[in-house]
Protein backbone atom coordinates (compact mmCIF):
# COMPACT_ATOMS: atom_id res chain seq x y z
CA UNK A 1 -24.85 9.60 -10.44
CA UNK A 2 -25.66 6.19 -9.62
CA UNK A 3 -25.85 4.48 -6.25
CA UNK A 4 -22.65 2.64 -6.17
CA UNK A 5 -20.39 5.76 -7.60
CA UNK A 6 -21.68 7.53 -4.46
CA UNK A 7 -20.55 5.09 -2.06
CA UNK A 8 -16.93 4.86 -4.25
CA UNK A 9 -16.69 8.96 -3.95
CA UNK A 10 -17.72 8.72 -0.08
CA UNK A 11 -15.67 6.03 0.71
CA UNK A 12 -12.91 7.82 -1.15
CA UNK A 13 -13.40 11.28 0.53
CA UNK A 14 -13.56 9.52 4.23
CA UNK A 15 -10.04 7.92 3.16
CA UNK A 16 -8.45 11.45 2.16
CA UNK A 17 -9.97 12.15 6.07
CA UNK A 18 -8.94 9.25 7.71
CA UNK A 19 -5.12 9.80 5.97
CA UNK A 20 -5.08 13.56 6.59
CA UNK A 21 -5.56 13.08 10.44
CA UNK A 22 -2.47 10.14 10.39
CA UNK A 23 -0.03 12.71 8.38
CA UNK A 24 -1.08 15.73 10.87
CA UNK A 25 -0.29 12.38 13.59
CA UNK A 26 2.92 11.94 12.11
CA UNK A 27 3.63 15.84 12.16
CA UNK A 28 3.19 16.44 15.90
CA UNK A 29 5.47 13.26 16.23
CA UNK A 30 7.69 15.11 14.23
CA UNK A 31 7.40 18.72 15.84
CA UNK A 32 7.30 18.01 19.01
CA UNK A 33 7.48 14.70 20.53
CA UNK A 34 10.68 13.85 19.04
CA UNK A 35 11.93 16.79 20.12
CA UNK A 36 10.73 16.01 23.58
CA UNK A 37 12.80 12.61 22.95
CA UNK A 38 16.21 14.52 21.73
CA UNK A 39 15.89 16.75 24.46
CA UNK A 40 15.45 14.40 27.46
CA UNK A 41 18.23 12.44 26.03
CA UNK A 42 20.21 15.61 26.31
CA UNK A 43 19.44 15.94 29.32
CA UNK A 44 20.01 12.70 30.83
CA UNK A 45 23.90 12.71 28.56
CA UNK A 46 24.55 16.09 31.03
CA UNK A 47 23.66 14.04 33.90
CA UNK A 48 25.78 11.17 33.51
CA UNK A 49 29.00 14.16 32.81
CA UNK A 50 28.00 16.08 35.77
CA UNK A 51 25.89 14.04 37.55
CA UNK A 52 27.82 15.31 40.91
CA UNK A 53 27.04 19.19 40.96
CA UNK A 54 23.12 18.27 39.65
CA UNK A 55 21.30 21.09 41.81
CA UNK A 56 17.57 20.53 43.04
CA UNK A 57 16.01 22.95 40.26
CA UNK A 58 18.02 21.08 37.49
CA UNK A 59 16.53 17.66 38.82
CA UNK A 60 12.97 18.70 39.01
CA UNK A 61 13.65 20.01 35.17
CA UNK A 62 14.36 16.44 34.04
CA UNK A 63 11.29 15.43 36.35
CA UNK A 64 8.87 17.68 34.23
CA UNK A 65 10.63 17.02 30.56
CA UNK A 66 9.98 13.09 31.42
CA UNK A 67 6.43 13.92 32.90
CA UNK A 68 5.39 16.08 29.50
CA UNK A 69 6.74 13.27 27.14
CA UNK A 70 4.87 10.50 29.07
CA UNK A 71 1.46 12.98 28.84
CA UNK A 72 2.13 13.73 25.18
CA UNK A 73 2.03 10.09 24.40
CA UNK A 74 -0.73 9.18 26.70
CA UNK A 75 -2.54 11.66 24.42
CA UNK A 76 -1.28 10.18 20.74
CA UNK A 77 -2.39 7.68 21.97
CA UNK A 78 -6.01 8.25 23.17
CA UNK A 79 -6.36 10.25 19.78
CA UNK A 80 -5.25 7.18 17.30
CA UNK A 81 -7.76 4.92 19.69
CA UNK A 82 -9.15 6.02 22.74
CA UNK A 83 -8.52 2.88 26.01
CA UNK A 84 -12.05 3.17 26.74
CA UNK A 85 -13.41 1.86 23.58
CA UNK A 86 -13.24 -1.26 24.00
CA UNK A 87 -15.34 -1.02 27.68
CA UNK A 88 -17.69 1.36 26.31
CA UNK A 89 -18.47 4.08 23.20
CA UNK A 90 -20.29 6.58 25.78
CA UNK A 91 -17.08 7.21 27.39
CA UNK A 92 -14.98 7.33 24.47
CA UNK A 93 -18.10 9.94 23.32
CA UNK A 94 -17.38 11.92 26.80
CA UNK A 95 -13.54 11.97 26.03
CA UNK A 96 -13.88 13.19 22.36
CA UNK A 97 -16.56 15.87 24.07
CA UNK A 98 -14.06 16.91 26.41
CA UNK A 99 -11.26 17.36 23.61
CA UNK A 100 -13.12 19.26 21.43
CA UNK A 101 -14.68 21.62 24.56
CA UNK A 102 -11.04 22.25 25.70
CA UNK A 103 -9.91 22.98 21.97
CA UNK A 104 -13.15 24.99 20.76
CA UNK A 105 -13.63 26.78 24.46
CA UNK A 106 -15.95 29.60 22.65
CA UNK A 107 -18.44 26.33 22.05
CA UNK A 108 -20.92 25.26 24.28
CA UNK A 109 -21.04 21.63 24.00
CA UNK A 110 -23.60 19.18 26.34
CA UNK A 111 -23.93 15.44 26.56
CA UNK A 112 -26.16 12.96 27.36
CA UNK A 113 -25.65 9.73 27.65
CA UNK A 114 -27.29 6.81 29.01
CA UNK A 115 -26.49 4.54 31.95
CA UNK A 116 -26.51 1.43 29.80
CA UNK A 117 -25.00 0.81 26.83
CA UNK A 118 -25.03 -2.81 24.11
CA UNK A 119 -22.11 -4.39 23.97
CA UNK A 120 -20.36 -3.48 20.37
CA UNK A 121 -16.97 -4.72 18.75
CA UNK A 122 -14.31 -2.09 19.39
CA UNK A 123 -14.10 -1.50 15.74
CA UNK A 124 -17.46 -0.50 14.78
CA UNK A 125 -17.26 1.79 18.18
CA UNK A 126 -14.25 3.07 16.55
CA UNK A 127 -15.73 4.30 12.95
CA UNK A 128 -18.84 6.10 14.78
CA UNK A 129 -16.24 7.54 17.04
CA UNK A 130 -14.79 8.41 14.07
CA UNK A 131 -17.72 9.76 12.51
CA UNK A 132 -19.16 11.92 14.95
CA UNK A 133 -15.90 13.76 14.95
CA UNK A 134 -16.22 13.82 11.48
CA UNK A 135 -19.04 15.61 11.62
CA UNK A 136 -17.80 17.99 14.80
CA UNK A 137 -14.81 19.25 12.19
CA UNK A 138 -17.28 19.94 9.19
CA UNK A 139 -19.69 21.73 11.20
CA UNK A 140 -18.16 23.37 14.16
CA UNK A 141 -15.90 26.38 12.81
CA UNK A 142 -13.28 27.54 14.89
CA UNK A 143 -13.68 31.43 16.59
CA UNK A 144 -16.82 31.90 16.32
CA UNK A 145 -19.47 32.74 18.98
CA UNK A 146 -22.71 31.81 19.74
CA UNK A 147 -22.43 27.94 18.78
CA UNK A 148 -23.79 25.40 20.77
CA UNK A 149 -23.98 22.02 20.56
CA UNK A 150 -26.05 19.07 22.39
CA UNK A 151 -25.22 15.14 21.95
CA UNK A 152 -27.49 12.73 23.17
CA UNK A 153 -27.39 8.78 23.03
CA UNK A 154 -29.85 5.94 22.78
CA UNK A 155 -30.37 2.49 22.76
CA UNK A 156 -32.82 -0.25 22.23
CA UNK A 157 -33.15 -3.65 21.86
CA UNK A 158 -32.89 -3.42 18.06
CA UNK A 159 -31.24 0.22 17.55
CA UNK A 160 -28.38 2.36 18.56
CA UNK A 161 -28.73 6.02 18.03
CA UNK A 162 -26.45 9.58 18.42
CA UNK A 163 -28.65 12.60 18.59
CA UNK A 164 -26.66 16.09 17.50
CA UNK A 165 -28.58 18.98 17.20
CA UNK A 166 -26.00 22.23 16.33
CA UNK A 167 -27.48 25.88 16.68
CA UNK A 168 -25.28 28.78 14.76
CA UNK A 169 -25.69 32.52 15.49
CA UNK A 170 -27.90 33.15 12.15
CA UNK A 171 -29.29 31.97 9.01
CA UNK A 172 -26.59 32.58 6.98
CA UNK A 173 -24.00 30.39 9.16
CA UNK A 174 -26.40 27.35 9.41
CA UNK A 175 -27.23 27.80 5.57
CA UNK A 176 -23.20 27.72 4.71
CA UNK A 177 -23.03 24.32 6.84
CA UNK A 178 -25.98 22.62 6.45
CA UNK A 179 -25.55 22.53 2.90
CA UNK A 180 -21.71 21.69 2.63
CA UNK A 181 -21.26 18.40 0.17
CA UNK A 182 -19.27 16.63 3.09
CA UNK A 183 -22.43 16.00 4.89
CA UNK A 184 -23.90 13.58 2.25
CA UNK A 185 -19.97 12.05 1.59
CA UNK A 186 -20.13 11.81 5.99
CA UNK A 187 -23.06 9.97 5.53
CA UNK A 188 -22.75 7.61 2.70
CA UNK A 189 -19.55 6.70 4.23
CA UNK A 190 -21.52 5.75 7.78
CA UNK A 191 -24.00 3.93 5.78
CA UNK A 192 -21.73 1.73 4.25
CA UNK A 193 -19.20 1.37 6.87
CA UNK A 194 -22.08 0.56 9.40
CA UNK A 195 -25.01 -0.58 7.53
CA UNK A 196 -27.05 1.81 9.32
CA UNK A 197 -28.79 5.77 8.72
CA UNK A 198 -27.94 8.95 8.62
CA UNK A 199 -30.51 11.42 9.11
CA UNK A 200 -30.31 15.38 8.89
CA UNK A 201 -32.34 18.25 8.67
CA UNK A 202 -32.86 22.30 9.77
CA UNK A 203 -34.64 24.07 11.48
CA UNK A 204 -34.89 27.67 12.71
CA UNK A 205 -31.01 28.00 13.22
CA UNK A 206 -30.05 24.69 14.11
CA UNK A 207 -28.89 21.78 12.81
CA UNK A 208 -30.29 18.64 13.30
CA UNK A 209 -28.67 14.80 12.43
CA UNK A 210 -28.96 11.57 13.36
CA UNK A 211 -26.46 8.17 13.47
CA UNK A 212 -28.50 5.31 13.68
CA UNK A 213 -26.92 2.11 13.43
C-alpha cells in the first residue's frame, strides 16, 4: 500500500469517527433533551391554566426540569467544543480526563500537566483534543479492572508533546489493543491533520504512545 492510500484510508476512517460521535450527538438530542424541551413546555402550559392553586413542591419541580435542561446543554455543548479551548488545551485535557474518569469509574486515570502552555489556534487544540480521545475509546474497554492510565504534557520552544502510557491486567489484554489496526489509522490521521508524530510501543503490560506535534 502506498503512502498516500494510507493517509486516504486514515483520513477516511477518522471521518466515519468524527460522523459517528455527531449522529450519537444528534441521538441524545433526540432521546432526551427534546424531551426535556416538550416536557418543560408542558409544564409551563399547566401553569398558565392553573397558575393559582401552583403548590410549593409543584414550583420547585419546574425549578429542577429548567435546571436539568440548562445542565444538559451546558454539557452538548462542552462535548461538541469544550469553552476552555480556546484559553488553553491543558484544561480542555483536564475536562476530557474528568469525563472519561466519571464515565469509566473502574479506571484509574492521572494527569500531568504543566504550568505553561504555547499559545495554539483553537482548531488544531481541537483535533488533538480530538485525538487523544480517540485513542481513550480504542484502548480503554469499558468493565474491566485493573486499567490504569497516566497523561502527561510537555512543551518546548520547538515541540509540543502528550505522554500516555496505558497498563492492562495481562498480556493477552495489552496484546488485543496494542495491535488493533485503528492505532496506525489514529495516527496517520494525526500526522496529516497536524503535521506532527505519533509514536507507540509496549512494554511489560503497558502501553506506551506519544503525540508530538
Amino acid at each position: 500500500m502506498t503512502s498516500e492510500q494510507k493517509i486516504q484510508n486514515a483520513l477516511k476512517w477518522w471521518s466515519y469517527r468524527q460522523s459517528l460521535k455527531f449522529f450519537l450527538e444528534a441521538e441524545e438530542i433526540r432521546d432526551n433533551l427534546l424531551q426535556e424541551y416538550f416536557s418543560i413546555r408542558r409544564s409551563f402550559d399547566l401553569l398558565a391554566i392553573d397558575a393559582l392553586n401552583l403548590s410549593h413542591t409543584e414550583i420547585k419541580s419546574y425549578i429542577q426540569k429548567c435546571d436539568n435542561f440548562h445542565y444538559s446543554l451546558v454539557q452538548l455543548s462542552e462535548r461538541l467544543c469544550p469553552a476552555s479551548i480556546q484559553d488553553s488545551l491543558p484544561l480542555s485535557m483536564a475536562y476530557l480526563v474528568e469525563k472519561w474518569q466519571s464515565s469509566h469509574p473502574l479506571v484509574s486515570i492521572s494527569f500531568d500537566m504543566p504550568l505553561t502552555w504555547s499559545n495554539e489556534s483553537k482548531e488544531r487544540s481541537l483535533i488533538v483534543l480530538m485525538a487523544v480521545e480517540e485513542l481513550m475509546q480504542i484502548t480503554l474497554p469499558e468493565g474491566m479492572l485493573a486499567i490504569s492510565m497516566i497523561l502527561n504534557l510537555e512543551t518546548d520552544a520547538t515541540l509540543d508533546k502528550i505522554n500516555i502510557k496505558i497498563s492492562y491486567p495481562d498480556r493477552s489484554t495489552l496484546s488485543f489493543y496494542a495491535n488493533l489496526p485503528d492505532l496506525e489509522y489514529l495516527s496517520e490521521s494525526f500526522q496529516f491533520l497536524m503535521s506532527g508524530k505519533c509514536f507507540w510501543s509496549s512494554e511489560d503490560l503497558s502501553l506506551f504512545w506519544s503525540f508530538c506535534w
